[in-house]
Protein backbone atom coordinates (compact mmCIF):
# COMPACT_ATOMS: atom_id res chain seq x y z
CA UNK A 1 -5.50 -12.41 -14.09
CA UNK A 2 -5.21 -9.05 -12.00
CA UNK A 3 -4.62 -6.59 -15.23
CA UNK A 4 -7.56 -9.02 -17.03
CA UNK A 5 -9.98 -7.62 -14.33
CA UNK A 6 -9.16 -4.34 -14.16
CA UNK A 7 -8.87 -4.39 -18.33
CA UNK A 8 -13.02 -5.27 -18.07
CA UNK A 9 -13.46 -2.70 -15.94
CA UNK A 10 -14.11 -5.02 -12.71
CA UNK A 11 -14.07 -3.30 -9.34
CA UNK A 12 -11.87 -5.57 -7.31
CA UNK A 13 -12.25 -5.96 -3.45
CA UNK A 14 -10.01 -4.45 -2.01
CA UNK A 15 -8.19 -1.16 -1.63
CA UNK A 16 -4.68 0.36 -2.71
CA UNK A 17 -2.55 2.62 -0.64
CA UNK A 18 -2.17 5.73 -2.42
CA UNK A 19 1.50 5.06 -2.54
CA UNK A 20 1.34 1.87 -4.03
CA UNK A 21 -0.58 3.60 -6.70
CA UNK A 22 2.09 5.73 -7.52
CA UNK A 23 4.96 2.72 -7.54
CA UNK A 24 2.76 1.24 -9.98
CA UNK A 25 2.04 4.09 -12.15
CA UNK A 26 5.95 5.75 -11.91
CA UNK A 27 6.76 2.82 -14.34
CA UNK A 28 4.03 3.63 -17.03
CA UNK A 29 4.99 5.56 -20.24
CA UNK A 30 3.08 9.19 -19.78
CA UNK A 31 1.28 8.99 -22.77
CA UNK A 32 -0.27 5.74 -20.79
CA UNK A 33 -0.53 6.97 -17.65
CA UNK A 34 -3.65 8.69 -17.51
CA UNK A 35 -5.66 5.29 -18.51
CA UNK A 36 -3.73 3.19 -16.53
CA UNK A 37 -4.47 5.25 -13.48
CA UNK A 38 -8.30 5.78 -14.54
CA UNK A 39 -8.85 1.62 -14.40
CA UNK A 40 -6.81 1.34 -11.57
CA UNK A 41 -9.16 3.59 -9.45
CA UNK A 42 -11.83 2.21 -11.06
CA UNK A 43 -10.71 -0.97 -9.87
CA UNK A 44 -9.56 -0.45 -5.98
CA UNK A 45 -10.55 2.03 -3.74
CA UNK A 46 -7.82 4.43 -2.86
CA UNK A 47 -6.76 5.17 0.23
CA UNK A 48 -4.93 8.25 1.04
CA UNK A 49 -3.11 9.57 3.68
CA UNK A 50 -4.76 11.12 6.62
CA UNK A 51 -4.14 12.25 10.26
CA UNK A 52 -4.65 8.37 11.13
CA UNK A 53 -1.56 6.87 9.10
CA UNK A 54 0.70 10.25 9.90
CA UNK A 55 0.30 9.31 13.62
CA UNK A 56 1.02 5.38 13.18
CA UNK A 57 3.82 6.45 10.76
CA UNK A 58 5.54 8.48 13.05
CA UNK A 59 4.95 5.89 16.24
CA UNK A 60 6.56 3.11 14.20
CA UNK A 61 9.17 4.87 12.49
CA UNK A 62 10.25 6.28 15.99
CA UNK A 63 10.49 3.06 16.98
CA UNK A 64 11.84 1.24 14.78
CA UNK A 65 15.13 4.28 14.90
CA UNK A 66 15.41 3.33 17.78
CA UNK A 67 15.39 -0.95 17.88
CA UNK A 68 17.55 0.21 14.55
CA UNK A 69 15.64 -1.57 12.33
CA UNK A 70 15.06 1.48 9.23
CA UNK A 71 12.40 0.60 6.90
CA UNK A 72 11.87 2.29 3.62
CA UNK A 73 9.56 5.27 3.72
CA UNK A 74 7.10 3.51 0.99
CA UNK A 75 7.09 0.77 2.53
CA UNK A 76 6.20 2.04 5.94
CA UNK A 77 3.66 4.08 4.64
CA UNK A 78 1.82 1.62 2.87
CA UNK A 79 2.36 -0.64 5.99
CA UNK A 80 0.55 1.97 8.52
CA UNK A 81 -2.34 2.65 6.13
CA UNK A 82 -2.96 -0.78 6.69
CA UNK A 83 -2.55 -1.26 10.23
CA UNK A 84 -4.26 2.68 10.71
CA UNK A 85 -7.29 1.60 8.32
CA UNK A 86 -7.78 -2.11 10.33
CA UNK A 87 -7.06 -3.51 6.54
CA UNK A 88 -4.87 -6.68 5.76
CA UNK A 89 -2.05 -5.94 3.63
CA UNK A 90 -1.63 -8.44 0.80
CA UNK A 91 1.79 -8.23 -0.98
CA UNK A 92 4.18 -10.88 -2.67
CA UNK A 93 6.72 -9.78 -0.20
CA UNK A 94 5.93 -10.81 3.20
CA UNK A 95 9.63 -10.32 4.41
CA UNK A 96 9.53 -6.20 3.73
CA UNK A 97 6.59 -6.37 6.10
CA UNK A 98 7.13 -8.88 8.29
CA UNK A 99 8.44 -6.72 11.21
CA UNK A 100 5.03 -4.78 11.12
CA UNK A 101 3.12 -7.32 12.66
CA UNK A 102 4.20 -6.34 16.48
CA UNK A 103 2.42 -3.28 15.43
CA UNK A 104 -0.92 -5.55 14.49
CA UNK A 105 -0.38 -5.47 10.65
CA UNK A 106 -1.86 -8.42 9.22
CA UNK A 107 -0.26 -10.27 6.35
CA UNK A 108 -1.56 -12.20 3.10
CA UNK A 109 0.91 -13.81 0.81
CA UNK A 110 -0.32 -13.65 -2.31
């Protein structure tokens, strides 16, 4: 349903961290990638990263060293653009984020 939409060329609601855009597009063949990435920012707005999600990077990662709880760097990123940009994160994967919430991520399982 998802790749229908952004086949028609329908803006979605929602945003994409820029480093979900480039987990997505790492897979594509290169002669594909250039399309692919055109309808997918078509699609979403993307969100880069700023002074915002360096500073609630760094906070979280700092503290999660120290509970030792590491998180992968992709992940965390994508998790403080959220929680930075006040935006709820939707992901199939609850459990890679679930440990964000204490820093007021919000979740939807899609």
């Amino acid at each position: 349903m998802l790749v229908e939409s952004i086949k028609r060329g329908e803006r979605l609601d929602g945003c994409v961290s820029v480093v979900t855009l480039l987990e997505f597009l790492r897979g594509v063949p290169d002669r594909e990638r250039g399309g692919v990435k055109e309808l997918l920012e078509g699609a979403f707005c993307v969100i880069g990263v700023d002074n915002d999600v360096v500073e609630t990077y760094c906070r979280i990662y700092r503290d999660l060293r120290e509970r030792g709880e590491p998180m992968r760097d992709a992940d965390l990123l994508i998790g403080a653009t959220a929680i930075a940009k006040g935006l709820k994160l939707a992901t199939l994967n609850v459990r890679h984020y679930e440990r964000l919430r204490r820093y007021g991520l919000e979740l939807w399982e899609i």
